[in-house]
PDB file of N, CA and C in Angstrom:
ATOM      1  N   UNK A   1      77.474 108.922 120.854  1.00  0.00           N
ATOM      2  CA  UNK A   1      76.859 107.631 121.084  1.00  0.00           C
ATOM      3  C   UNK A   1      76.703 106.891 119.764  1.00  0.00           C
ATOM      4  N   UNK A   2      77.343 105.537 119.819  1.00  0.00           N
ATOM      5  CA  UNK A   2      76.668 104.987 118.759  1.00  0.00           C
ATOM      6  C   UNK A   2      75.800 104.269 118.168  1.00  0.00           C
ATOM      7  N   UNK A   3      75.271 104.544 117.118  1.00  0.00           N
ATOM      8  CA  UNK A   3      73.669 104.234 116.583  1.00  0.00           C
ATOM      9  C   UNK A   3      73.919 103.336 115.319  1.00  0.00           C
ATOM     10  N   UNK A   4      73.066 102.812 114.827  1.00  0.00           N
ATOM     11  CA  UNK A   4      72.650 102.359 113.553  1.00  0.00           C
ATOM     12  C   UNK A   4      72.481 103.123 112.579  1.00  0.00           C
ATOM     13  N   UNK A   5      72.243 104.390 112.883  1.00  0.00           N
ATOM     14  CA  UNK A   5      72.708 105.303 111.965  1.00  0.00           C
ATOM     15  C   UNK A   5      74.141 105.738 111.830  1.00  0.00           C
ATOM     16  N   UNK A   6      74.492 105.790 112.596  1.00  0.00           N
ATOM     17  CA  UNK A   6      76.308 106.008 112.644  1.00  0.00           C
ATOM     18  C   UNK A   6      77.046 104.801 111.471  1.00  0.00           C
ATOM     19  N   UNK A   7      76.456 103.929 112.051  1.00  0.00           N
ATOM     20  CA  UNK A   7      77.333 102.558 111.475  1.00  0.00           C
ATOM     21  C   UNK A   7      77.250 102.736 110.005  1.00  0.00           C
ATOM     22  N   UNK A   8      75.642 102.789 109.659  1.00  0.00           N
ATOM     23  CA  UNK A   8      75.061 103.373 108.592  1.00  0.00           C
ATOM     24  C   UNK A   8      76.067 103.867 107.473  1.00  0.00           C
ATOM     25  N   UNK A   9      76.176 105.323 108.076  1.00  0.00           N
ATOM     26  CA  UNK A   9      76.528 106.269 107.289  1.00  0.00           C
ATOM     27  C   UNK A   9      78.363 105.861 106.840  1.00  0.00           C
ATOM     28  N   UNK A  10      78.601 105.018 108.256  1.00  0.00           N
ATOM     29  CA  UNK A  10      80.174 104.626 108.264  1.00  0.00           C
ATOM     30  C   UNK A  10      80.382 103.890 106.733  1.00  0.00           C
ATOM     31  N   UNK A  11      79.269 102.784 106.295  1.00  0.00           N
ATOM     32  CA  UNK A  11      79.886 101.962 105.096  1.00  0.00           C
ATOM     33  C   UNK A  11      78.979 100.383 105.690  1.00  0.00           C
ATOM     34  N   UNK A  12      78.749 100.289 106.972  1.00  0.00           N
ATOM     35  CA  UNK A  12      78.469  98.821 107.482  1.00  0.00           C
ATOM     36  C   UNK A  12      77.394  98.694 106.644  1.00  0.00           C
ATOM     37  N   UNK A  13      77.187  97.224 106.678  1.00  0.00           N
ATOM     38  CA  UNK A  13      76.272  96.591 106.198  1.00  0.00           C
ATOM     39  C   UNK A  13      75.307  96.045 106.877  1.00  0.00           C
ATOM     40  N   UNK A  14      74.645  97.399 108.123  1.00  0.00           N
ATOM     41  CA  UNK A  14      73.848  97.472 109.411  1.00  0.00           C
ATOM     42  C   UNK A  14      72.651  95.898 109.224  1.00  0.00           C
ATOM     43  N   UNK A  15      72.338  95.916 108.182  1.00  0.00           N
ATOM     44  CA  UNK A  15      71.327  94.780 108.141  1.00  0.00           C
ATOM     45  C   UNK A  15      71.378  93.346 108.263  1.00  0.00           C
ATOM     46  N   UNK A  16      72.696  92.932 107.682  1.00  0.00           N
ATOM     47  CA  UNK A  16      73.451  91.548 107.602  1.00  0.00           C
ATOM     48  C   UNK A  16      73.457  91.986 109.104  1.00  0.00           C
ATOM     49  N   UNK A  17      74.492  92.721 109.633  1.00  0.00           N
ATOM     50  CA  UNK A  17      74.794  92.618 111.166  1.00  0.00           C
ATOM     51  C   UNK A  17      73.610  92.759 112.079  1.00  0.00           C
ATOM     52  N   UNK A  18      72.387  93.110 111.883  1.00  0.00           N
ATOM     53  CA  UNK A  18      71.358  92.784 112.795  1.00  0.00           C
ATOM     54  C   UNK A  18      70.637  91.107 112.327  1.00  0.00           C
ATOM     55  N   UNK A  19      70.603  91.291 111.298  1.00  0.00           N
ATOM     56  CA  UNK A  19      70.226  89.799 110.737  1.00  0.00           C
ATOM     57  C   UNK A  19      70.932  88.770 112.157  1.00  0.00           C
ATOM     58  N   UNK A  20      71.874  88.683 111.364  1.00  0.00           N
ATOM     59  CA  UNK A  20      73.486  87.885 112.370  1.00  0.00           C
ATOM     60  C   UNK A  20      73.119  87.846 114.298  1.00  0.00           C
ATOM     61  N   UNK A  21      72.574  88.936 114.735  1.00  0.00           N
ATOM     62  CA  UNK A  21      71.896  89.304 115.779  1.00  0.00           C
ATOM     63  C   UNK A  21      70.852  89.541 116.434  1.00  0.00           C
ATOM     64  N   UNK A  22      70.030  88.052 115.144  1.00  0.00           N
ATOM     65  CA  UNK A  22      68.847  88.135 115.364  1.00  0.00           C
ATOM     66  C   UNK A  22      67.919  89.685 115.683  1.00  0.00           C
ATOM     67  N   UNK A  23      67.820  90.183 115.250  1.00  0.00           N
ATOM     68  CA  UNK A  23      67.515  91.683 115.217  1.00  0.00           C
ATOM     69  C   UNK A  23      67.329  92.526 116.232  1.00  0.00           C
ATOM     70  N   UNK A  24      67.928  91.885 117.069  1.00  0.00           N
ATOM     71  CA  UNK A  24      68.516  92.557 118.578  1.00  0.00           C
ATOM     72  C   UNK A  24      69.421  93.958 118.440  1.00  0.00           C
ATOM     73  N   UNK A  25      68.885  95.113 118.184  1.00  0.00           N
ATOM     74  CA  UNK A  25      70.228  96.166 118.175  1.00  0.00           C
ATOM     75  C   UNK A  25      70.829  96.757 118.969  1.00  0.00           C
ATOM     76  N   UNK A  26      70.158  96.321 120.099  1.00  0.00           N
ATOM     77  CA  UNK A  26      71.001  96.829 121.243  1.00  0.00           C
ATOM     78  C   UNK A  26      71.958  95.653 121.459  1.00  0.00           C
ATOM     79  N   UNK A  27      72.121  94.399 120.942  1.00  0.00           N
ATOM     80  CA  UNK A  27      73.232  93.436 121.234  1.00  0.00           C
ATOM     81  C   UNK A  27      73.797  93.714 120.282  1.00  0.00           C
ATOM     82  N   UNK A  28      73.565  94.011 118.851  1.00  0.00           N
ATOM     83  CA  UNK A  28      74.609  94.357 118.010  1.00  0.00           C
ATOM     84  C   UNK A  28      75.223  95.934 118.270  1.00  0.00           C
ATOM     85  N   UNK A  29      74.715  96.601 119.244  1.00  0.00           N
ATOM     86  CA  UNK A  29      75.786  97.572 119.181  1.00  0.00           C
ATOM     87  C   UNK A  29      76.612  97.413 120.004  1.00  0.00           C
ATOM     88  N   UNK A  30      76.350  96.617 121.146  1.00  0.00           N
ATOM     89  CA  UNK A  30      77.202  95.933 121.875  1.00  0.00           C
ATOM     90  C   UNK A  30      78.156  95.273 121.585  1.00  0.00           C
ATOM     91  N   UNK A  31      78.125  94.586 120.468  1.00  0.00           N
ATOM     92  CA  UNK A  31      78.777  93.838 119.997  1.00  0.00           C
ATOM     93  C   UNK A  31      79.829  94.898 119.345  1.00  0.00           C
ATOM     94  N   UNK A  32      79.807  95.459 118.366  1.00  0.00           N
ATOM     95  CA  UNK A  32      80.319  96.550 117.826  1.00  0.00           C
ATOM     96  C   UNK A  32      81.171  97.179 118.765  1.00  0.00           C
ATOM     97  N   UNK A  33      80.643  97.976 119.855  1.00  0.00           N
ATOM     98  CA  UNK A  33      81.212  98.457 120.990  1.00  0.00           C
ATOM     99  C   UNK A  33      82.640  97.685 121.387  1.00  0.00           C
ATOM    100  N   UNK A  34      82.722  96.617 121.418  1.00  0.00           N
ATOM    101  CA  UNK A  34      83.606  95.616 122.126  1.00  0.00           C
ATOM    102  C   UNK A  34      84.668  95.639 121.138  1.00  0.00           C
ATOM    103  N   UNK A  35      84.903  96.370 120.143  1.00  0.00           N
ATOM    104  CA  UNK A  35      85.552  96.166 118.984  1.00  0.00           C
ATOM    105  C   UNK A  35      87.165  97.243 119.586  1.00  0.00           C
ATOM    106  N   UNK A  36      86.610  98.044 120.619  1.00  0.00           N
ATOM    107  CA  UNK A  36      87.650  99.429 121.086  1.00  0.00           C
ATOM    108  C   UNK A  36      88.375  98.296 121.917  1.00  0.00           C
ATOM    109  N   UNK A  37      88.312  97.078 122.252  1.00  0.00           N
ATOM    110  CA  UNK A  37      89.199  96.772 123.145  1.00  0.00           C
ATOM    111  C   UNK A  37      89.770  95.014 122.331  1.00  0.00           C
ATOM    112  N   UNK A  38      90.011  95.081 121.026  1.00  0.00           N
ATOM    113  CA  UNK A  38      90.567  94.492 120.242  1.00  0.00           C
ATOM    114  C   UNK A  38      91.580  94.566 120.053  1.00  0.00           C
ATOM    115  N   UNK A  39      92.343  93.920 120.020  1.00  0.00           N
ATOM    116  CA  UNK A  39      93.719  94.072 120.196  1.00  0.00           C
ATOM    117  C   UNK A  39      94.453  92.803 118.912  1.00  0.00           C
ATOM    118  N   UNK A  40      93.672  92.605 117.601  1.00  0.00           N
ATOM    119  CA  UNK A  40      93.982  92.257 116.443  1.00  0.00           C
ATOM    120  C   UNK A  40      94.936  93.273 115.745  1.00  0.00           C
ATOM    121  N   UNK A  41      94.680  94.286 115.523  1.00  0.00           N
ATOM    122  CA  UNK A  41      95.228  95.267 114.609  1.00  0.00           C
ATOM    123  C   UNK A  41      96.752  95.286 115.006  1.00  0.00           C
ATOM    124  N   UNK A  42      96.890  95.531 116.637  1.00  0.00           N
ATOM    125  CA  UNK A  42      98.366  96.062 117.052  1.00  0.00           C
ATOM    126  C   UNK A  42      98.800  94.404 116.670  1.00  0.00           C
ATOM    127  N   UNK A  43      98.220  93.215 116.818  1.00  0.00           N
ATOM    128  CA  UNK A  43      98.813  92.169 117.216  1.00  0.00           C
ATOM    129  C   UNK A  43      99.512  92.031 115.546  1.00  0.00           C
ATOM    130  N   UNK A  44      98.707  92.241 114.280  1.00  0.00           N
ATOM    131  CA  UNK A  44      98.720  92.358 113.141  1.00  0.00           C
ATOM    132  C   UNK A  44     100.279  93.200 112.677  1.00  0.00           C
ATOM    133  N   UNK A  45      99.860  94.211 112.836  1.00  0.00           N
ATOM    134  CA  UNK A  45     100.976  95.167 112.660  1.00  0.00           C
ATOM    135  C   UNK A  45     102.403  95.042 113.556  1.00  0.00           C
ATOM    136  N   UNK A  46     102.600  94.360 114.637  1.00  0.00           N
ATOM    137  CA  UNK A  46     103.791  93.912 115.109  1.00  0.00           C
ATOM    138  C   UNK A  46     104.336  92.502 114.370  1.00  0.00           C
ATOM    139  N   UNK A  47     103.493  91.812 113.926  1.00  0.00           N
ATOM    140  CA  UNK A  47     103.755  90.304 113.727  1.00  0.00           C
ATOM    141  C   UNK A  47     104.695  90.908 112.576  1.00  0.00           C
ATOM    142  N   UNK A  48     103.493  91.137 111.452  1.00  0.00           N
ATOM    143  CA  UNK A  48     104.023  92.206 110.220  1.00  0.00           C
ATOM    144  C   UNK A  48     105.974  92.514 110.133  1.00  0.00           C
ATOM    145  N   UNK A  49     106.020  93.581 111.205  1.00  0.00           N
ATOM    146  CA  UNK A  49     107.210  94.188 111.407  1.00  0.00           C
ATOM    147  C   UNK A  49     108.326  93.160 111.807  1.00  0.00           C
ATOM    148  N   UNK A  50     107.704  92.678 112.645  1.00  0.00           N
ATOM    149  CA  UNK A  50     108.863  91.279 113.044  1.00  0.00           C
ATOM    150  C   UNK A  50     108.564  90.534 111.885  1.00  0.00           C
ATOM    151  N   UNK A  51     108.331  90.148 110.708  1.00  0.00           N
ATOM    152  CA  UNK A  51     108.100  89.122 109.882  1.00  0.00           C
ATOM    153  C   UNK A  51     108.007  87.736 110.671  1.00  0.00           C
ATOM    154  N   UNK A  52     107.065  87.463 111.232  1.00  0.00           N
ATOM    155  CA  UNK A  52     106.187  86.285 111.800  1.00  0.00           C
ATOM    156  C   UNK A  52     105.396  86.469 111.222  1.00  0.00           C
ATOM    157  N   UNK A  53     104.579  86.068 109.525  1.00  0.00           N
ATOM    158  CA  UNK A  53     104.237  86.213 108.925  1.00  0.00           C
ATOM    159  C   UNK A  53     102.794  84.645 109.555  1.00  0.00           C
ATOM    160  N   UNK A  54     102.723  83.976 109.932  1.00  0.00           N
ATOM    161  CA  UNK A  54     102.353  83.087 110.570  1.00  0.00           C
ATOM    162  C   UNK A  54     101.051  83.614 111.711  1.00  0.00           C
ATOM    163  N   UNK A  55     101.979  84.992 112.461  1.00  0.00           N
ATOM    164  CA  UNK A  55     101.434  85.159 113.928  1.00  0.00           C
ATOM    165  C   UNK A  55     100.584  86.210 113.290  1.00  0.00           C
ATOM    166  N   UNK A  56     100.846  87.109 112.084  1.00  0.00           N
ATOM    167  CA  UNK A  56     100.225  88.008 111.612  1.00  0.00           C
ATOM    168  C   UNK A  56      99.024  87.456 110.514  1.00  0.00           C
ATOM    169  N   UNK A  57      98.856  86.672 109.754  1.00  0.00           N
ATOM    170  CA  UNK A  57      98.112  85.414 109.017  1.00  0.00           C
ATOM    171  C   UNK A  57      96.884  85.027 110.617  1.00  0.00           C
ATOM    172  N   UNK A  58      97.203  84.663 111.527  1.00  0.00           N
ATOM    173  CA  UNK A  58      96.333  84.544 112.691  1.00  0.00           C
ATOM    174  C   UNK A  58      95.575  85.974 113.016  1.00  0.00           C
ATOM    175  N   UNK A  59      96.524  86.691 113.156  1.00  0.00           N
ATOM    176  CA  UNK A  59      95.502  88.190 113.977  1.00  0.00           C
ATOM    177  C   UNK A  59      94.350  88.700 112.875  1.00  0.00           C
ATOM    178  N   UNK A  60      94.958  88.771 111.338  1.00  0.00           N
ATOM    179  CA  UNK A  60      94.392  89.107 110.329  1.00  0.00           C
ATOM    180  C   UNK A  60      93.217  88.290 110.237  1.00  0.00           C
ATOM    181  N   UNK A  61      93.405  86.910 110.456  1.00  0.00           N
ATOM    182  CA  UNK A  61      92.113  86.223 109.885  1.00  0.00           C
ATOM    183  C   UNK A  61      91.344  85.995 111.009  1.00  0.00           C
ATOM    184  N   UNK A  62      91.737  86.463 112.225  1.00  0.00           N
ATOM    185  CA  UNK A  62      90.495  86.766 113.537  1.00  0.00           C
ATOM    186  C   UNK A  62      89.949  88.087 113.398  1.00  0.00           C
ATOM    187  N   UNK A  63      90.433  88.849 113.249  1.00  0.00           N
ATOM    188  CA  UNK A  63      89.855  90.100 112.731  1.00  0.00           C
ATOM    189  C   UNK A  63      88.894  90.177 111.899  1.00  0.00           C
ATOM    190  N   UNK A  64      89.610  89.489 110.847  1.00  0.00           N
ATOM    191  CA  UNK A  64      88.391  89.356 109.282  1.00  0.00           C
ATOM    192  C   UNK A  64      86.797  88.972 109.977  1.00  0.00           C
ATOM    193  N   UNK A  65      87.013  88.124 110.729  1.00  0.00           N
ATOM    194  CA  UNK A  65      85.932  86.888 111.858  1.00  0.00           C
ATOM    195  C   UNK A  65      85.076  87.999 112.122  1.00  0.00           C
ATOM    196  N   UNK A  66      85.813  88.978 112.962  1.00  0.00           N
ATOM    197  CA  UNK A  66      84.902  89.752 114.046  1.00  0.00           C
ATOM    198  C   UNK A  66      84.459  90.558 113.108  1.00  0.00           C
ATOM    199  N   UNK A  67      85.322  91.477 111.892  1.00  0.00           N
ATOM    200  CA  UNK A  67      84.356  92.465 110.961  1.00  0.00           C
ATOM    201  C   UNK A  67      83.015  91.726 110.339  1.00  0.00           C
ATOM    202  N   UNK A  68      83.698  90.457 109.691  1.00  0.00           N
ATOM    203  CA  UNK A  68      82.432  89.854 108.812  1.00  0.00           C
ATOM    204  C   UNK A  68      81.278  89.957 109.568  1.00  0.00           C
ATOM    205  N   UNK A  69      81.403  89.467 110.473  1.00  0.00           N
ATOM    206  CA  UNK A  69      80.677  89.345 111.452  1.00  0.00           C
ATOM    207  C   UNK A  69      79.356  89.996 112.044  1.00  0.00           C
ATOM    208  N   UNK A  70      80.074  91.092 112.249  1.00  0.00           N
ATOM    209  CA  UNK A  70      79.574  92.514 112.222  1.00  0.00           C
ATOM    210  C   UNK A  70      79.246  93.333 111.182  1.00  0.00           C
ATOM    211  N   UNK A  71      79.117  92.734 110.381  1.00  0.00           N
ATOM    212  CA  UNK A  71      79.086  93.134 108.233  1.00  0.00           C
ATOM    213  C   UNK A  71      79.867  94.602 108.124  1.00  0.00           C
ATOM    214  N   UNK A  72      80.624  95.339 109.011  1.00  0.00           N
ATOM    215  CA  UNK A  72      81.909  96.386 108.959  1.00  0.00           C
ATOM    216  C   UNK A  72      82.500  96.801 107.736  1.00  0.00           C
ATOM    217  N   UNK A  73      81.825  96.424 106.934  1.00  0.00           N
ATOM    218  CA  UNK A  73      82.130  96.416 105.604  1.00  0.00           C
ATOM    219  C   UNK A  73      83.754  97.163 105.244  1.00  0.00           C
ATOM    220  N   UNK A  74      83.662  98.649 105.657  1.00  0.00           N
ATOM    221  CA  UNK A  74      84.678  99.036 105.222  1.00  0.00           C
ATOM    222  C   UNK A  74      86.039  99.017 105.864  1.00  0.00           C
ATOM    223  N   UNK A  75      85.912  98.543 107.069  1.00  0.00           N
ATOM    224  CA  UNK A  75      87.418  98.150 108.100  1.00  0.00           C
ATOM    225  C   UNK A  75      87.522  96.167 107.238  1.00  0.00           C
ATOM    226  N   UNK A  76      87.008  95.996 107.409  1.00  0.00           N
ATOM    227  CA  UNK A  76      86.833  94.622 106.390  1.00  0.00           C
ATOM    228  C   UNK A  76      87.643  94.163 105.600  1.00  0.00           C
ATOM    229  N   UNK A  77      86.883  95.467 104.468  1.00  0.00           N
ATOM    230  CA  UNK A  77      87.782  95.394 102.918  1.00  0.00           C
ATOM    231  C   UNK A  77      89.303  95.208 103.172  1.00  0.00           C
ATOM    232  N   UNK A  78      90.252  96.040 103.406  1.00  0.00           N
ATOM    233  CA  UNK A  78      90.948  95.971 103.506  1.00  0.00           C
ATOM    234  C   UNK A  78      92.118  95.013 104.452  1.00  0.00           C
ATOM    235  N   UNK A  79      91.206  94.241 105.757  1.00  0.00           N
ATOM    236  CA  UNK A  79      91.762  92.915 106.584  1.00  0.00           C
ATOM    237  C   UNK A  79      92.019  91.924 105.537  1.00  0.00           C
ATOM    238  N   UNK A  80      89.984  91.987 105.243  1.00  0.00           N
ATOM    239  CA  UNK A  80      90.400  90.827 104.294  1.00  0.00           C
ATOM    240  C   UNK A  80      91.723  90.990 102.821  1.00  0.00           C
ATOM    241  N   UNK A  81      92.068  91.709 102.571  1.00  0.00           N
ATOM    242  CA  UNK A  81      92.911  91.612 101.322  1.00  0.00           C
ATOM    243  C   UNK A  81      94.286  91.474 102.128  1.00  0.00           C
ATOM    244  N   UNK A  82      94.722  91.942 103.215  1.00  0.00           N
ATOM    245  CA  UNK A  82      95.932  91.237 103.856  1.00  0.00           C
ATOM    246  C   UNK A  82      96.017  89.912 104.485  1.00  0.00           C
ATOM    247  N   UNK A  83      94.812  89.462 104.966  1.00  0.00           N
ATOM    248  CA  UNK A  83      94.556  88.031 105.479  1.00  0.00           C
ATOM    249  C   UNK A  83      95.113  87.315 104.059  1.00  0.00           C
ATOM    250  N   UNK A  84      94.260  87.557 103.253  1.00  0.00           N
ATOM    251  CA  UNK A  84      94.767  86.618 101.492  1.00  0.00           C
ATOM    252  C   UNK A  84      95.907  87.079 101.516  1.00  0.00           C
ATOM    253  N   UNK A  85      96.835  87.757 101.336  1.00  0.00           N
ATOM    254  CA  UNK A  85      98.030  88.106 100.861  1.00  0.00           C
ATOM    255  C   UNK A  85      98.869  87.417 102.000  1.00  0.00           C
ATOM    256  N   UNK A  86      98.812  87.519 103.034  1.00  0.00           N
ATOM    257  CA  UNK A  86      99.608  86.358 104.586  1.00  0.00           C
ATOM    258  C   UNK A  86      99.298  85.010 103.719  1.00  0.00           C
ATOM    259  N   UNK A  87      97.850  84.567 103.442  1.00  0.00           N
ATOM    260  CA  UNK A  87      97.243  83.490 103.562  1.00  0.00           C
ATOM    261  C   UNK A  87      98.524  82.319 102.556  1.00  0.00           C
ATOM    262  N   UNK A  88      98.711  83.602 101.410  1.00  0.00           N
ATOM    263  CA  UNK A  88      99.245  82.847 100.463  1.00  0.00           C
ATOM    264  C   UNK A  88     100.914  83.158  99.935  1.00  0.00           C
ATOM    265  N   UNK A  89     100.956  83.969 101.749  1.00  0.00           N
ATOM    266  CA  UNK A  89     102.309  84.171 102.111  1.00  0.00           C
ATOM    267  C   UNK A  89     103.173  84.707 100.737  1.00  0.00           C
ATOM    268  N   UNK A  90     102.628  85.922 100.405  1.00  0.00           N
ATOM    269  CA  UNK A  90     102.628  86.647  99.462  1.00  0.00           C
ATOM    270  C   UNK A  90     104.115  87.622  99.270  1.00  0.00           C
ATOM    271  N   UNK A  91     105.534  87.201  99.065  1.00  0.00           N
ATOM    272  CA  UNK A  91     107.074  87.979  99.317  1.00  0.00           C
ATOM    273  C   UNK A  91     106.336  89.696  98.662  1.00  0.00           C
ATOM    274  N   UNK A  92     106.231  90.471  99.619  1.00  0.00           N
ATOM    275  CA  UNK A  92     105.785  91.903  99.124  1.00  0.00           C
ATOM    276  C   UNK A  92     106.096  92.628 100.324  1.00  0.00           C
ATOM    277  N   UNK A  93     106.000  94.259  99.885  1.00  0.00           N
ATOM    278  CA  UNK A  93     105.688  95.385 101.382  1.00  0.00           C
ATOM    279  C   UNK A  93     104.718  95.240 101.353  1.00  0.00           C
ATOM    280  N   UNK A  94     104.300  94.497 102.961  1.00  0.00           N
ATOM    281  CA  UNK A  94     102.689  94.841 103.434  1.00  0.00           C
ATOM    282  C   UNK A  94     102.261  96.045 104.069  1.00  0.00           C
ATOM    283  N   UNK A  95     103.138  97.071 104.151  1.00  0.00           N
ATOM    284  CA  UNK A  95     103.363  98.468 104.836  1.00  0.00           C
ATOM    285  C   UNK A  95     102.089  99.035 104.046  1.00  0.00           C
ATOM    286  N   UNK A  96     102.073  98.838 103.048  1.00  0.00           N
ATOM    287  CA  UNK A  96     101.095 100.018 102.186  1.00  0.00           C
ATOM    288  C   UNK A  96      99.206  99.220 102.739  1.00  0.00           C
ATOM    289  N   UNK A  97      99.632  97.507 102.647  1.00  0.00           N
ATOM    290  CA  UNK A  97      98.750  97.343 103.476  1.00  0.00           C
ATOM    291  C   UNK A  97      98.134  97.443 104.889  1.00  0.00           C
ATOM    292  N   UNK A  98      98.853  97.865 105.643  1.00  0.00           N
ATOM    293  CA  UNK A  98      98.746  97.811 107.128  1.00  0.00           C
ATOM    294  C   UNK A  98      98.189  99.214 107.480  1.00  0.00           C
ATOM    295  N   UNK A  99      98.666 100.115 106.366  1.00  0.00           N
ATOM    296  CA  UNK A  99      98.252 101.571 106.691  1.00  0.00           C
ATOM    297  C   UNK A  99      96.868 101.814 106.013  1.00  0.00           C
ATOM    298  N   UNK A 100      96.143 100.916 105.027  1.00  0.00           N
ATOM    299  CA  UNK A 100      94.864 101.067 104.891  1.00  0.00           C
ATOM    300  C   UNK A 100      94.139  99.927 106.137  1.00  0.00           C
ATOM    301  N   UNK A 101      94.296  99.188 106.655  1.00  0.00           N
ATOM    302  CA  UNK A 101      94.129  98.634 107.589  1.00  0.00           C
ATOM    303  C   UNK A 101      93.895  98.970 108.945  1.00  0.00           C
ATOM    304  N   UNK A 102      94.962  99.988 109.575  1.00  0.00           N
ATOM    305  CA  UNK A 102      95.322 100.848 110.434  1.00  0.00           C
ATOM    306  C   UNK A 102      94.048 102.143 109.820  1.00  0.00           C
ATOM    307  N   UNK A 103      94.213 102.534 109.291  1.00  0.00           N
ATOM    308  CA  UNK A 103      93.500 104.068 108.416  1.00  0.00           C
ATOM    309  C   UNK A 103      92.092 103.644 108.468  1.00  0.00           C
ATOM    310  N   UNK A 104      90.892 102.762 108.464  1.00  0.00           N
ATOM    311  CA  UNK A 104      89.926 101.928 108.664  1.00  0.00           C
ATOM    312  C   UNK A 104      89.770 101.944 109.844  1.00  0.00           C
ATOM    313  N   UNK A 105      90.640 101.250 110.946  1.00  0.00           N
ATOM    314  CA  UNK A 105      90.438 101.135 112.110  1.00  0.00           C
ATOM    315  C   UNK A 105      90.199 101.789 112.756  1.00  0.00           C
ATOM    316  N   UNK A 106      91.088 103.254 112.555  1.00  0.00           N
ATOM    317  CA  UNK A 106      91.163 104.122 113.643  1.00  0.00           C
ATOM    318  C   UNK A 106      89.830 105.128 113.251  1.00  0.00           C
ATOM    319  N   UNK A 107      89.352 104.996 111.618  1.00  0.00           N
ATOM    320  CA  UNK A 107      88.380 105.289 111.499  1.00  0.00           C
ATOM    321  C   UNK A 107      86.801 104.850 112.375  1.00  0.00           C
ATOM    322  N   UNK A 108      87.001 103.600 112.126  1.00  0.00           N
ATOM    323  CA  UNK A 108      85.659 102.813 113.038  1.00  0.00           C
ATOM    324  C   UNK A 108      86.006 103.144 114.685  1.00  0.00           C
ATOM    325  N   UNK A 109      87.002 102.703 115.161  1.00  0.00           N
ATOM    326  CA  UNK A 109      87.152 103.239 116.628  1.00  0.00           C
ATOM    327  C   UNK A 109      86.838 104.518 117.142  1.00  0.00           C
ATOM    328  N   UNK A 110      87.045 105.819 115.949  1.00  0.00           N
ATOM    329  CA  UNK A 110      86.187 106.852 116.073  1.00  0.00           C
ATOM    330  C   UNK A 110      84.997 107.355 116.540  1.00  0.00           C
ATOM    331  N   UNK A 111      84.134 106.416 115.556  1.00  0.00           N
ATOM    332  CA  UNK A 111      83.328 106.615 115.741  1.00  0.00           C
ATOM    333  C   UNK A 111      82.490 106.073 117.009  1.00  0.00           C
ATOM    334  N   UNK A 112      83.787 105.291 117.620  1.00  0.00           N
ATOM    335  CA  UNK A 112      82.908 104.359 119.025  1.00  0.00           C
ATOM    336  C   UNK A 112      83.009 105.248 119.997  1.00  0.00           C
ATOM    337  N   UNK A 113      84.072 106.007 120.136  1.00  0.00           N
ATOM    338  CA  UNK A 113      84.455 107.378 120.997  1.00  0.00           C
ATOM    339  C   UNK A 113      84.027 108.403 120.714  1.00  0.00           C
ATOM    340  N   UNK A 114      82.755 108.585 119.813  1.00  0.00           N
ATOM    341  CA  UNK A 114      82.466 110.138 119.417  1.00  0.00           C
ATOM    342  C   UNK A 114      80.947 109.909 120.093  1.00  0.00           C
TER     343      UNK A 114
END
């Protein structure tokens, strides 16, 4: 089940995100919760591969939305540094980015299923 201690220990920045939620924590874990049926990351990582660098610049910087959001701190870090790198349509392998991106995610989704 997940707690405020979970998030806690994850890296979040539990306080901004109750702040943000008026200090409601049962809506911010709700909120949190809703994160397993996001469908940014895959949308991210296909755009990526197809170089629609455009469609992937979109998934990245809705994503960024929902972590900030949620102060997620450490699935975050790493959106946000590919959102900037799309943003400013950056000629590089974003592979090395997508797999700390991906590696984050599947981390936090973890913990929504444990």
């Amino acid at each position: 089940m997940l707690t405020i201690d979970t998030l806690r220990a994850y890296g979040a920045n539990v306080e901004e995100g109750l702040t943000r939620c008026m200090g409601m924590e049962g809506f911010y874990l709700g909120l949190v919760g809703k994160i397993r049926n996001d469908n940014h990351v895959r949308r991210l990582e296909e755009s990526v591969r197809a170089g629609d660098l455009d469609s992937a610049f979109e998934a990245a910087h809705a994503l960024k939305g929902v972590l900030a959001n949620l102060a997620l701190t450490p699935a975050l870090n790493p959106v946000s540094e590919i959102t900037e790198a799309l943003r400013a349509r950056r000629e590089m392998d974003y592979e090395p980015l997508l797999l700390k991106v991906r590696t984050e995610w599947d981390r936090l989704t973890a913990l929504l299923d444990a």
